[in-house]
C-alpha atoms as a PDB file:
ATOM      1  CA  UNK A   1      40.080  55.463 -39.465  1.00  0.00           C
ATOM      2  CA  UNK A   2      41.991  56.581 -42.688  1.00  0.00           C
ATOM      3  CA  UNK A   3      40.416  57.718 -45.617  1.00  0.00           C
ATOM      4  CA  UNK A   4      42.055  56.774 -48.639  1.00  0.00           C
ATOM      5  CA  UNK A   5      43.254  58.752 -51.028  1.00  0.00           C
ATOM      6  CA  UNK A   6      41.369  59.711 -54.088  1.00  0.00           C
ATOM      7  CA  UNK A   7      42.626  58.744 -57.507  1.00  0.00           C
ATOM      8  CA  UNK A   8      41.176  59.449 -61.063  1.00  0.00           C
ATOM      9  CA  UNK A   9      41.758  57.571 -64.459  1.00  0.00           C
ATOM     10  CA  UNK A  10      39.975  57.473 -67.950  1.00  0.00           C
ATOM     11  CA  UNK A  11      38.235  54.239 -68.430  1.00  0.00           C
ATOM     12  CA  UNK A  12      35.686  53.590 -70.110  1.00  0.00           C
ATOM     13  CA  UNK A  13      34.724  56.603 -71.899  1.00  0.00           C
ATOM     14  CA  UNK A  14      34.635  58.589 -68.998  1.00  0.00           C
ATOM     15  CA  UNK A  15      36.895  59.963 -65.935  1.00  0.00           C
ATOM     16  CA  UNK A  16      36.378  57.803 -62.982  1.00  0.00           C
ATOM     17  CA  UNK A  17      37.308  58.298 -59.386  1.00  0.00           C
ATOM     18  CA  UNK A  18      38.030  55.284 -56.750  1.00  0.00           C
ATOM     19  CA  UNK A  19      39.722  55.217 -53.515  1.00  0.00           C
ATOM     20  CA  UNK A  20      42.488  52.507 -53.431  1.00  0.00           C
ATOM     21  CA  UNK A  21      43.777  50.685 -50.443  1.00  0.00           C
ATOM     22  CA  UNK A  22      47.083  48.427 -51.301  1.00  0.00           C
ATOM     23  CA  UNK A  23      46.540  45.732 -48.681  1.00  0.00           C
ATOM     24  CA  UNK A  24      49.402  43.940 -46.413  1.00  0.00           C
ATOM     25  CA  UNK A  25      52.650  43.102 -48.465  1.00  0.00           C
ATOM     26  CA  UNK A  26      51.304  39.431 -48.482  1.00  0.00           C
ATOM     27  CA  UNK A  27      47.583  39.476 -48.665  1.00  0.00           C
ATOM     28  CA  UNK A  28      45.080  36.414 -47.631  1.00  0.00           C
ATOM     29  CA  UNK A  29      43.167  36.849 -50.253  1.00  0.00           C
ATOM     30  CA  UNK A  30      41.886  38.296 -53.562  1.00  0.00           C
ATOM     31  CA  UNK A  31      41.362  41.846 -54.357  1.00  0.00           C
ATOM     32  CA  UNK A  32      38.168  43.460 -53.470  1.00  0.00           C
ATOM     33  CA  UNK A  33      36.140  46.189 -55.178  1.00  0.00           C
ATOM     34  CA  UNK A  34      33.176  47.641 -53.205  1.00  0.00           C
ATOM     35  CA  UNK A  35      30.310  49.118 -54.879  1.00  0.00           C
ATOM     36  CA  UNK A  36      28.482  52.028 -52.850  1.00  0.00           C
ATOM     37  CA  UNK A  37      24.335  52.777 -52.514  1.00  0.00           C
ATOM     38  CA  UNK A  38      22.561  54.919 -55.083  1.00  0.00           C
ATOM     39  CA  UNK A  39      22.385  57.864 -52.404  1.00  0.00           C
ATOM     40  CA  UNK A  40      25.968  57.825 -51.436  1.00  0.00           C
ATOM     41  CA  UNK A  41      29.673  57.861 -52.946  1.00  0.00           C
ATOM     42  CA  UNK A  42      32.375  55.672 -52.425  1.00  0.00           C
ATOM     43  CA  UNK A  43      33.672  57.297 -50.210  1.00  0.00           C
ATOM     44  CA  UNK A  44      30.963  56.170 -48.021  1.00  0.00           C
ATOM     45  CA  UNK A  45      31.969  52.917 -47.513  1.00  0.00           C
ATOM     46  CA  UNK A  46      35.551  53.951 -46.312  1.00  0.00           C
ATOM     47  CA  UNK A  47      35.183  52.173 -43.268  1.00  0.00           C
ATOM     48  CA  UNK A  48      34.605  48.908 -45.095  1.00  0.00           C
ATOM     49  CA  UNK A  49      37.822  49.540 -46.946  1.00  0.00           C
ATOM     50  CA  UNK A  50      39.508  50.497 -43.843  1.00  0.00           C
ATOM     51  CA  UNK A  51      38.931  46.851 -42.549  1.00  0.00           C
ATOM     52  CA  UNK A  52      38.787  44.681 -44.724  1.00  0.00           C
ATOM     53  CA  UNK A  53      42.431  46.992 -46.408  1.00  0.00           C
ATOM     54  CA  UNK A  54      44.233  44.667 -43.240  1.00  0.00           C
ATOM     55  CA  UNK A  55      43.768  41.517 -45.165  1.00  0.00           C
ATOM     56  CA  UNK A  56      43.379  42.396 -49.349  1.00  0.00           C
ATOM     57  CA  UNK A  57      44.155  45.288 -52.044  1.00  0.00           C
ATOM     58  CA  UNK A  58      40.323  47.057 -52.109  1.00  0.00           C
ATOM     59  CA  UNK A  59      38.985  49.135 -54.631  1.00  0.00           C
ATOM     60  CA  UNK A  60      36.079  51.825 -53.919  1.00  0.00           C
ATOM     61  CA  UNK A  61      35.065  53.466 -56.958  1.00  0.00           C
ATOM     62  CA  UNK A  62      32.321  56.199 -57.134  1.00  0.00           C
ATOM     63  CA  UNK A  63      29.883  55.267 -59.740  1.00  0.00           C
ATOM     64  CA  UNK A  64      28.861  56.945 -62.481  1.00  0.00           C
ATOM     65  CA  UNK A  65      27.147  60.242 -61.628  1.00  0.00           C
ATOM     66  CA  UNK A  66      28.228  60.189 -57.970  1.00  0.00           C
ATOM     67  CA  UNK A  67      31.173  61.834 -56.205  1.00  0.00           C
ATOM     68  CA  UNK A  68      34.025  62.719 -58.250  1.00  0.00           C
ATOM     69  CA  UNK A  69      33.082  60.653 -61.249  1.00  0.00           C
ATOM     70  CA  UNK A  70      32.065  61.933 -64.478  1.00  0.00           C
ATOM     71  CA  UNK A  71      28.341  62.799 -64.780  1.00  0.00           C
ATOM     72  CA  UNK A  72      27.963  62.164 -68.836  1.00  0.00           C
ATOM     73  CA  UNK A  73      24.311  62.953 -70.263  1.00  0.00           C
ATOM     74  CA  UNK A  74      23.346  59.213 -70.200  1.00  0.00           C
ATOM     75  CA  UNK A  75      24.358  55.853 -69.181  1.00  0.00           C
ATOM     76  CA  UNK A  76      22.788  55.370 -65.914  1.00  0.00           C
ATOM     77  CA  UNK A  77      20.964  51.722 -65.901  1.00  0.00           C
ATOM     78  CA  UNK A  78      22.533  49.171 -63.758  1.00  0.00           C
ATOM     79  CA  UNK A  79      24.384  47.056 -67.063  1.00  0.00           C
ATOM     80  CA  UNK A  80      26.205  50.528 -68.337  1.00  0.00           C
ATOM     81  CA  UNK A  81      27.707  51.192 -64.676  1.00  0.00           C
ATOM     82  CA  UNK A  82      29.097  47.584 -64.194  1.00  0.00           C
ATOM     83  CA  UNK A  83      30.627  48.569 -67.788  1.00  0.00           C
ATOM     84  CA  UNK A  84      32.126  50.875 -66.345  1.00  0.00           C
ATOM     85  CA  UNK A  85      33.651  48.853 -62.931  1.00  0.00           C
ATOM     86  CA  UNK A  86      34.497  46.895 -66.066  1.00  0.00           C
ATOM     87  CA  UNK A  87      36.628  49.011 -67.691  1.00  0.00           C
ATOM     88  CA  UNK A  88      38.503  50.481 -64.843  1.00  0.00           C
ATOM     89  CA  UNK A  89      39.014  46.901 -63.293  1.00  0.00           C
ATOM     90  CA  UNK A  90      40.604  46.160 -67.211  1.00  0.00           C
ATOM     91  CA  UNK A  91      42.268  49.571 -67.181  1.00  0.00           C
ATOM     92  CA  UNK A  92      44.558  49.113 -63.523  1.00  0.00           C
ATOM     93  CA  UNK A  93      45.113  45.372 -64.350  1.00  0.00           C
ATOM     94  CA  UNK A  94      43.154  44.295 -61.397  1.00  0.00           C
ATOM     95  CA  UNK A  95      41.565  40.908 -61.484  1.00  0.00           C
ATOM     96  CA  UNK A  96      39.677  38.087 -60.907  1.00  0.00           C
ATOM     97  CA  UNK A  97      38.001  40.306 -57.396  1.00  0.00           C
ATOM     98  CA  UNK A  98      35.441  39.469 -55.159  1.00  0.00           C
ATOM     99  CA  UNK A  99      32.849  42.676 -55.646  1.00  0.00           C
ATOM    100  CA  UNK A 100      30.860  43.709 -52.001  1.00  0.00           C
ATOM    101  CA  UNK A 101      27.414  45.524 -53.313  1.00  0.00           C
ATOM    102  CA  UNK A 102      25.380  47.949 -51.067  1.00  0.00           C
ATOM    103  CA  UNK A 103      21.694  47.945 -52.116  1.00  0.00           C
ATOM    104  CA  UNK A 104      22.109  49.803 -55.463  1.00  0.00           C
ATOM    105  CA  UNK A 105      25.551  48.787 -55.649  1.00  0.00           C
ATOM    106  CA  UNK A 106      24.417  44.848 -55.425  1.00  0.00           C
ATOM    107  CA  UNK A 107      22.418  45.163 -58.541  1.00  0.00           C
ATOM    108  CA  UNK A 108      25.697  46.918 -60.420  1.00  0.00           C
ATOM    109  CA  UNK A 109      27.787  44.146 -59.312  1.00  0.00           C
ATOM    110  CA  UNK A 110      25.481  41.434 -60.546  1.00  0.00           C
ATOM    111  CA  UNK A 111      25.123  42.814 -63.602  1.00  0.00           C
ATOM    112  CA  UNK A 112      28.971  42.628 -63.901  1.00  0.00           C
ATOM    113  CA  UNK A 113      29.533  39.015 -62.612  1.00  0.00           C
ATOM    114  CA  UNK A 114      27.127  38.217 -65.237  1.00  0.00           C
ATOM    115  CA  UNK A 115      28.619  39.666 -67.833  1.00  0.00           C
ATOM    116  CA  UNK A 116      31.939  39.472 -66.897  1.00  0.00           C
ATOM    117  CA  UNK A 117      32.573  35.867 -65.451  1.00  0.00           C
ATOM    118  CA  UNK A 118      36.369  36.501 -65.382  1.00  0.00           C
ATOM    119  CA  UNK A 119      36.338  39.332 -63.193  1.00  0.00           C
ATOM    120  CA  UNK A 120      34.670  38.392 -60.400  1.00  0.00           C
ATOM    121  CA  UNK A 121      35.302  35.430 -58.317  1.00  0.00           C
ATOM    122  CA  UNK A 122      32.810  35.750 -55.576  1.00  0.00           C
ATOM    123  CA  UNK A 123      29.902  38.003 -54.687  1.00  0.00           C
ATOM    124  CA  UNK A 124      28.420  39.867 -52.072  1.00  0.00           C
ATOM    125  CA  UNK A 125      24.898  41.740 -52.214  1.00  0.00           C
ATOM    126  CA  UNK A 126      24.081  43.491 -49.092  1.00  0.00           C
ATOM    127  CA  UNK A 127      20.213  44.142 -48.419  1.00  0.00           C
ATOM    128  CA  UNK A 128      19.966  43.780 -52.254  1.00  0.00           C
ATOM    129  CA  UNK A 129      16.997  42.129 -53.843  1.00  0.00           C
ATOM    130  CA  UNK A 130      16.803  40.939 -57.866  1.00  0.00           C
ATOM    131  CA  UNK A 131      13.100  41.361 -57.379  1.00  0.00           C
ATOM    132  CA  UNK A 132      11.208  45.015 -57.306  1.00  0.00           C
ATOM    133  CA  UNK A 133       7.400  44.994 -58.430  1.00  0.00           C
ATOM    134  CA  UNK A 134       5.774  47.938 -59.379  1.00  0.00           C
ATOM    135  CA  UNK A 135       3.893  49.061 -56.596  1.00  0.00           C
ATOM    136  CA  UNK A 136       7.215  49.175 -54.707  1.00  0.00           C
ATOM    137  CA  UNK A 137       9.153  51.107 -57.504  1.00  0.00           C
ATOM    138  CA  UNK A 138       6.177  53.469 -57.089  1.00  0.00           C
ATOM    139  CA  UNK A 139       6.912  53.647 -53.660  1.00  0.00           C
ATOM    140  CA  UNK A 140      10.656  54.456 -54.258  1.00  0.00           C
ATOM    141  CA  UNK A 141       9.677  57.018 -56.874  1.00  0.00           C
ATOM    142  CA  UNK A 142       7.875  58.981 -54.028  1.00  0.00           C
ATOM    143  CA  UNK A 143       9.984  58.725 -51.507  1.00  0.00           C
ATOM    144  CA  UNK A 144      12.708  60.109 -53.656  1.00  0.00           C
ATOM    145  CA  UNK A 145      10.273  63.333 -54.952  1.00  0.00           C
ATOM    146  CA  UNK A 146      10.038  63.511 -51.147  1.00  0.00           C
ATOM    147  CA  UNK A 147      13.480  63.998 -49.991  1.00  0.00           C
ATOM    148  CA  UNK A 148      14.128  67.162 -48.493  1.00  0.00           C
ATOM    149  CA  UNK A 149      16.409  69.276 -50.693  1.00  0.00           C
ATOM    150  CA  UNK A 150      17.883  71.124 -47.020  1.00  0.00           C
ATOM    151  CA  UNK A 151      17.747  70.315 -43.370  1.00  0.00           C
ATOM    152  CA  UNK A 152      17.253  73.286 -40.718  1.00  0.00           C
ATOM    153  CA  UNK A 153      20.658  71.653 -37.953  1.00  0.00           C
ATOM    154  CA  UNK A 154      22.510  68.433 -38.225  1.00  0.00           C
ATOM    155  CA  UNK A 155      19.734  66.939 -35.715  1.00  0.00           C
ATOM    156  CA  UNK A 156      17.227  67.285 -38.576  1.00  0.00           C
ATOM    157  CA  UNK A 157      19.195  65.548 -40.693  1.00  0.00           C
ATOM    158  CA  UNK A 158      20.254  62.753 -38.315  1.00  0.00           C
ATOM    159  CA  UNK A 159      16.264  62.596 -37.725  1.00  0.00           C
ATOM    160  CA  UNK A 160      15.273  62.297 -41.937  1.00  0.00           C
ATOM    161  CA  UNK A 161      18.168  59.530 -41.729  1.00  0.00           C
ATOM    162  CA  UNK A 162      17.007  57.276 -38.910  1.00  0.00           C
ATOM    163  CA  UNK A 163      13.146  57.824 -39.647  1.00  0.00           C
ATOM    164  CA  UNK A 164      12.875  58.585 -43.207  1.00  0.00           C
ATOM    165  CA  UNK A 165      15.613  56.615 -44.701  1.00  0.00           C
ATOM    166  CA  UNK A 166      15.383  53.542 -41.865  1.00  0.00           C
ATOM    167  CA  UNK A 167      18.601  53.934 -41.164  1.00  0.00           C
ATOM    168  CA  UNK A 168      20.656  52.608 -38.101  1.00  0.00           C
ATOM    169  CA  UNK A 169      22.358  56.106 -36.139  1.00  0.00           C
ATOM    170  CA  UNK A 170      25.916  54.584 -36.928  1.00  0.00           C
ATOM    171  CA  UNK A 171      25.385  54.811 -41.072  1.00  0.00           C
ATOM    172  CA  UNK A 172      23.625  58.807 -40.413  1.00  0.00           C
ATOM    173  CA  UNK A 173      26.553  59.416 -38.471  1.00  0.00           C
ATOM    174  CA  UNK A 174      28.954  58.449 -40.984  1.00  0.00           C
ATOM    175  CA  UNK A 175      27.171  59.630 -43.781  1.00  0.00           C
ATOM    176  CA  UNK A 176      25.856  62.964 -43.045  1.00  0.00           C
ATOM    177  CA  UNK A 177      29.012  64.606 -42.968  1.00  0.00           C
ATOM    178  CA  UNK A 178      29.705  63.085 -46.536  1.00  0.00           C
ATOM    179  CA  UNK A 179      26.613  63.692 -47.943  1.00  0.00           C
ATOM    180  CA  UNK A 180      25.763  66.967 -47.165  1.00  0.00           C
ATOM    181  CA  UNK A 181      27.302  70.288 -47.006  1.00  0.00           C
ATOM    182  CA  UNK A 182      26.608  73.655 -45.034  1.00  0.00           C
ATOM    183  CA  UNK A 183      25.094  75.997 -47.529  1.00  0.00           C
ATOM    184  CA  UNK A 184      25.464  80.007 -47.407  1.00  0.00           C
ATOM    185  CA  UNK A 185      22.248  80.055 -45.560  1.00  0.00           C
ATOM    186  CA  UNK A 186      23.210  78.099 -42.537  1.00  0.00           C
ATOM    187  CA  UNK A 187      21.045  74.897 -44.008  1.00  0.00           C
ATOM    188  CA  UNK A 188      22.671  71.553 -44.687  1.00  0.00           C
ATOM    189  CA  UNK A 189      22.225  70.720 -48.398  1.00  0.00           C
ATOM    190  CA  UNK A 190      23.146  67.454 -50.465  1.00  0.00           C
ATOM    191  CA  UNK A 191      26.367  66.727 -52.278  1.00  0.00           C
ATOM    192  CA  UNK A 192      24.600  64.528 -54.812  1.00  0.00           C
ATOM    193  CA  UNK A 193      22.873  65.640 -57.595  1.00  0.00           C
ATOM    194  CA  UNK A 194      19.067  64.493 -56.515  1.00  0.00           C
ATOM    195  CA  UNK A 195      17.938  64.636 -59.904  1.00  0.00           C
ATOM    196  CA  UNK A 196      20.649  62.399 -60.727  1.00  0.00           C
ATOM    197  CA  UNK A 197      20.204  59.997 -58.513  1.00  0.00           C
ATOM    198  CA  UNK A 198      16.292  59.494 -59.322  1.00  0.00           C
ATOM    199  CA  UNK A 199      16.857  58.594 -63.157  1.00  0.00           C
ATOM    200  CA  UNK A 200      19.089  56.058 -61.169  1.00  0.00           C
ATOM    201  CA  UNK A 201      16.717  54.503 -59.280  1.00  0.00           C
ATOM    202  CA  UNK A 202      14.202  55.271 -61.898  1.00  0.00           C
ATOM    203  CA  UNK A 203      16.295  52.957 -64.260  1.00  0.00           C
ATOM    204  CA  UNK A 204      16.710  49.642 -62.427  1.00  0.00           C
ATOM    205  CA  UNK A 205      12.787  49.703 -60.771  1.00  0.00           C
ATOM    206  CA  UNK A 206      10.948  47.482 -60.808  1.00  0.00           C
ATOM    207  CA  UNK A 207      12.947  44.994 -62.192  1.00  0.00           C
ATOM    208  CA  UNK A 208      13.046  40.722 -62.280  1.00  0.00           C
ATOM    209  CA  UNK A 209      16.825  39.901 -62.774  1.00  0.00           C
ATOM    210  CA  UNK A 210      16.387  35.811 -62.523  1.00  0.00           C
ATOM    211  CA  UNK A 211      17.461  35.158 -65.471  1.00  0.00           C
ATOM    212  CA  UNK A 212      20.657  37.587 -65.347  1.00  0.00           C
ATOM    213  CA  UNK A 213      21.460  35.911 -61.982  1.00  0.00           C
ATOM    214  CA  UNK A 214      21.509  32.333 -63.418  1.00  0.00           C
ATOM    215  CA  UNK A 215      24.523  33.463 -65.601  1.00  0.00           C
ATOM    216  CA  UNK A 216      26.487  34.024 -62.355  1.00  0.00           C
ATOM    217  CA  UNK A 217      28.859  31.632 -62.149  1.00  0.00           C
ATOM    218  CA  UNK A 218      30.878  32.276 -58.940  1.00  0.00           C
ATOM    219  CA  UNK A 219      30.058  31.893 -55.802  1.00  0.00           C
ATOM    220  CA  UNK A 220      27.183  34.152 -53.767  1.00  0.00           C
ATOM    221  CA  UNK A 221      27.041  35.677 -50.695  1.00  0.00           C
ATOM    222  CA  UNK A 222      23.399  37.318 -50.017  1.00  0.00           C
ATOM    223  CA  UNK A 223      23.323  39.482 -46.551  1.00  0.00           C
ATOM    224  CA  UNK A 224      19.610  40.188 -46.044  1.00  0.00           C
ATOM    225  CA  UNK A 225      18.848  42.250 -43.076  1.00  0.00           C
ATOM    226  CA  UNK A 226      15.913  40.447 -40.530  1.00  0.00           C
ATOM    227  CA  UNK A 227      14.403  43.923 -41.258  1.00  0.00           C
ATOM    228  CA  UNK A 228      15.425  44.831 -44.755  1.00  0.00           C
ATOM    229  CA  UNK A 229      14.798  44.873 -48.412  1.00  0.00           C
ATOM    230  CA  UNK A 230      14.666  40.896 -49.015  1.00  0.00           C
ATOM    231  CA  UNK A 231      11.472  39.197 -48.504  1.00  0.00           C
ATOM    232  CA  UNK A 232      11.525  35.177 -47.177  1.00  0.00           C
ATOM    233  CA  UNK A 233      10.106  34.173 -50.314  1.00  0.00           C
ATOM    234  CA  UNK A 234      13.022  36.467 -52.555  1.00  0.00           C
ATOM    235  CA  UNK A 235      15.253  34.414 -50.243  1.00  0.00           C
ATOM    236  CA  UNK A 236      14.590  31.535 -51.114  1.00  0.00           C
ATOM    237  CA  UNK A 237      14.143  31.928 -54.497  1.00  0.00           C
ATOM    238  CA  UNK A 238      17.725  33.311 -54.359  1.00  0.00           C
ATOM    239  CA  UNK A 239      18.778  29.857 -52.380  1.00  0.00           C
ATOM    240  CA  UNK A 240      17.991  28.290 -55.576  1.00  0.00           C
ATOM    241  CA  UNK A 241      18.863  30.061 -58.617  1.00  0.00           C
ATOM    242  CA  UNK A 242      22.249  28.929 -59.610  1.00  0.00           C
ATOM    243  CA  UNK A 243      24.976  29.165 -58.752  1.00  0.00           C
ATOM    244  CA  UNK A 244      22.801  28.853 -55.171  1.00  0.00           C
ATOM    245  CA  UNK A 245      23.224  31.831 -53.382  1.00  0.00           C
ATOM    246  CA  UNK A 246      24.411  31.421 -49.908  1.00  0.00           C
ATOM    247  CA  UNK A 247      21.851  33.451 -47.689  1.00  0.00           C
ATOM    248  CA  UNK A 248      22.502  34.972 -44.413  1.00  0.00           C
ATOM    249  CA  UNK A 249      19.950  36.700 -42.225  1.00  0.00           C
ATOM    250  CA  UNK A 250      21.687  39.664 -40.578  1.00  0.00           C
ATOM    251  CA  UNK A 251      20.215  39.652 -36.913  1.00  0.00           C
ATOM    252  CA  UNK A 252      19.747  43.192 -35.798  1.00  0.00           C
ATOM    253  CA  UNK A 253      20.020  44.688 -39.080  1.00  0.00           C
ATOM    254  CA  UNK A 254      17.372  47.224 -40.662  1.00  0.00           C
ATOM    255  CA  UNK A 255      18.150  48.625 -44.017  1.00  0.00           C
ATOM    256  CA  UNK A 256      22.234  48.517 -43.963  1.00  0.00           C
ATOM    257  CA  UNK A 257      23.855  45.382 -43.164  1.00  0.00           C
ATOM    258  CA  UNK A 258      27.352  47.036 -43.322  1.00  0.00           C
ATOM    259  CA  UNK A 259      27.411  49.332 -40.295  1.00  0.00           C
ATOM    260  CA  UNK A 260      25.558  49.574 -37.343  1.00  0.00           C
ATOM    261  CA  UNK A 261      23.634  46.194 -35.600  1.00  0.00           C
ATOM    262  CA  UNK A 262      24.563  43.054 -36.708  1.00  0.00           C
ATOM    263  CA  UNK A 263      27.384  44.575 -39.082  1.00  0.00           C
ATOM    264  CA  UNK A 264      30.230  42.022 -37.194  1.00  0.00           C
ATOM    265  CA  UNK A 265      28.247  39.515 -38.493  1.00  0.00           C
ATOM    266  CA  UNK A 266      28.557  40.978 -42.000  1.00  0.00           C
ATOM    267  CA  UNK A 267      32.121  41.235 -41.562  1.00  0.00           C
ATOM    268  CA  UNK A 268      32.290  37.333 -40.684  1.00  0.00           C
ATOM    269  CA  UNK A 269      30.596  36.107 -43.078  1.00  0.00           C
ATOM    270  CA  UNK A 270      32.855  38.430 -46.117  1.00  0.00           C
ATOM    271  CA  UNK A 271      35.857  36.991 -44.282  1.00  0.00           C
ATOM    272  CA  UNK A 272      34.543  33.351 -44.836  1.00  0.00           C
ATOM    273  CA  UNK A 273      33.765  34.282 -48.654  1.00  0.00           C
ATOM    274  CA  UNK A 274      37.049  35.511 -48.952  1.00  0.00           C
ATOM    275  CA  UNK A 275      38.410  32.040 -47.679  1.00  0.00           C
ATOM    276  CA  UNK A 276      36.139  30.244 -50.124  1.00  0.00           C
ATOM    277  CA  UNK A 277      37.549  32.366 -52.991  1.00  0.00           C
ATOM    278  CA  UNK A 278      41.109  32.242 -52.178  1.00  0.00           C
ATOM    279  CA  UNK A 279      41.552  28.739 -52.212  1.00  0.00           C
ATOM    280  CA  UNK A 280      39.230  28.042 -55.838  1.00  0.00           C
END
């Protein structure tokens, strides 16, 4: 598959980078911006532009701190970032969009449909729960002390993917060669700045975002993996907190409902979204 090609503009008080697919001359349906994980870039979720480029203009922007975006000093809670979708949606003219959230990226794009009703016409959170108690955030903070800064061979890494992360061998093969880089040593090292990317997790755990979901206006797509993040009881809580969040178990799925088991079922149920928001 293609990788788009990266583009940079000044919105929002800093330099942003996004990957920009223009669709078919006569797409189906509305534009769509995907927002990437908190370990990860944009360019991460390629494929998902790749596919869903045949039917609608997508966005993929990395978020603030990550790939080729600016890393400013501050600014790295979930309400500041969907600012910044914000400003570069405002900035190329691109809108109302249906935003696709991984994880991280979920919370990001509910903060935005929140706050900015006429941007986004429909939303999809992938494995993403409004819901983090402390215990768990605890659990997040160590696990994120924990990551090794190098792996020994690509087999190591592919290993720390599928058994530390919980991630299905499809989304280690497509991220590892993204993520990390050969060092001078012979090791594999990370692209992202780990640091970084704890004050990022650090600064939307634990959280309780009812009330910011009950401002969402448009319609909800909720992809919880049978073995992911979302709890039956989160769900359907969700399933009632208007707008009424349409919720979709993911059969197959672990920790990524994008890629890997169960991910053609993701894909269906975006397409139906889609159809929903194309004809409001």
């Amino acid at each position: 598959m293609s990788i788009a090609n990266i583009d940079r503009i000044r919105a929002g008080g800093i330099t942003q980078a996004y990957r920009r697919w223009a669709g078919p001359p006569d797409p189906r349906y509305l534009p769509v911006v995907i927002l990437h994980g908190v370990l990860q870039a944009g360019e991460g979720m390629h494929y998902l532009g790749d596919m869903l480029a045949a039917w609608c203009e997508v966005i993929v922007p990395d978020l603030r701190g990550r790939g080729e975006t600016e890393q400013p000093a501050d600014g790295y809670d979930p309400a500041t970032m969907a600012g910044d979708v914000a400003a570069l949606l405002d900035t190329l003219a691109i809108g109302p969009v249906v935003v696709i959230g991984r994880k991280h990226g979920g919370v990001v794009a509910y903060h935005l449909a929140a706050g900015r009703p006429d941007l986004v016409a429909g939303l999809v959170l992938g494995d993403t729960s409004p819901q983090i108690s402390e215990a768990r955030a605890d659990r997040v903070r160590e696990r994120m002390a924990a990551l090794p800064r190098a792996f020994g061979s690509l087999q190591e890494a592919e290993r720390f993917y599928e058994e530390g992360l919980g991630l299905p061998v499809d989304r280690a093969r497509n991220d590892i060669p993204i993520d990390l880089e050969t060092l001078d040593d012979g090791t594999l090292g990370w692209r992202h700045n780990l640091d970084l990317v704890a004050r990022i997790e650090d600064a939307c755990t634990p959280r309780s975002d009812w009330a910011l979901l009950e401002r969402v206006t448009c319609p909800i797509l909720v992809l919880r993996g049978h073995r992911g993040e979302i709890t039956p009881e989160i769900a359907e809580r969700l399933a009632e907190t208007p707008p009424g969040a349409r919720v979709q178990v993911v059969h197959g799925s672990r920790h990524d409902v994008f890629i890997g088991p169960g991910s053609e079922q993701t894909l269906a149920a975006i397409a139906l979204l889609l159809q929903e928001t194309a004809v409001r």
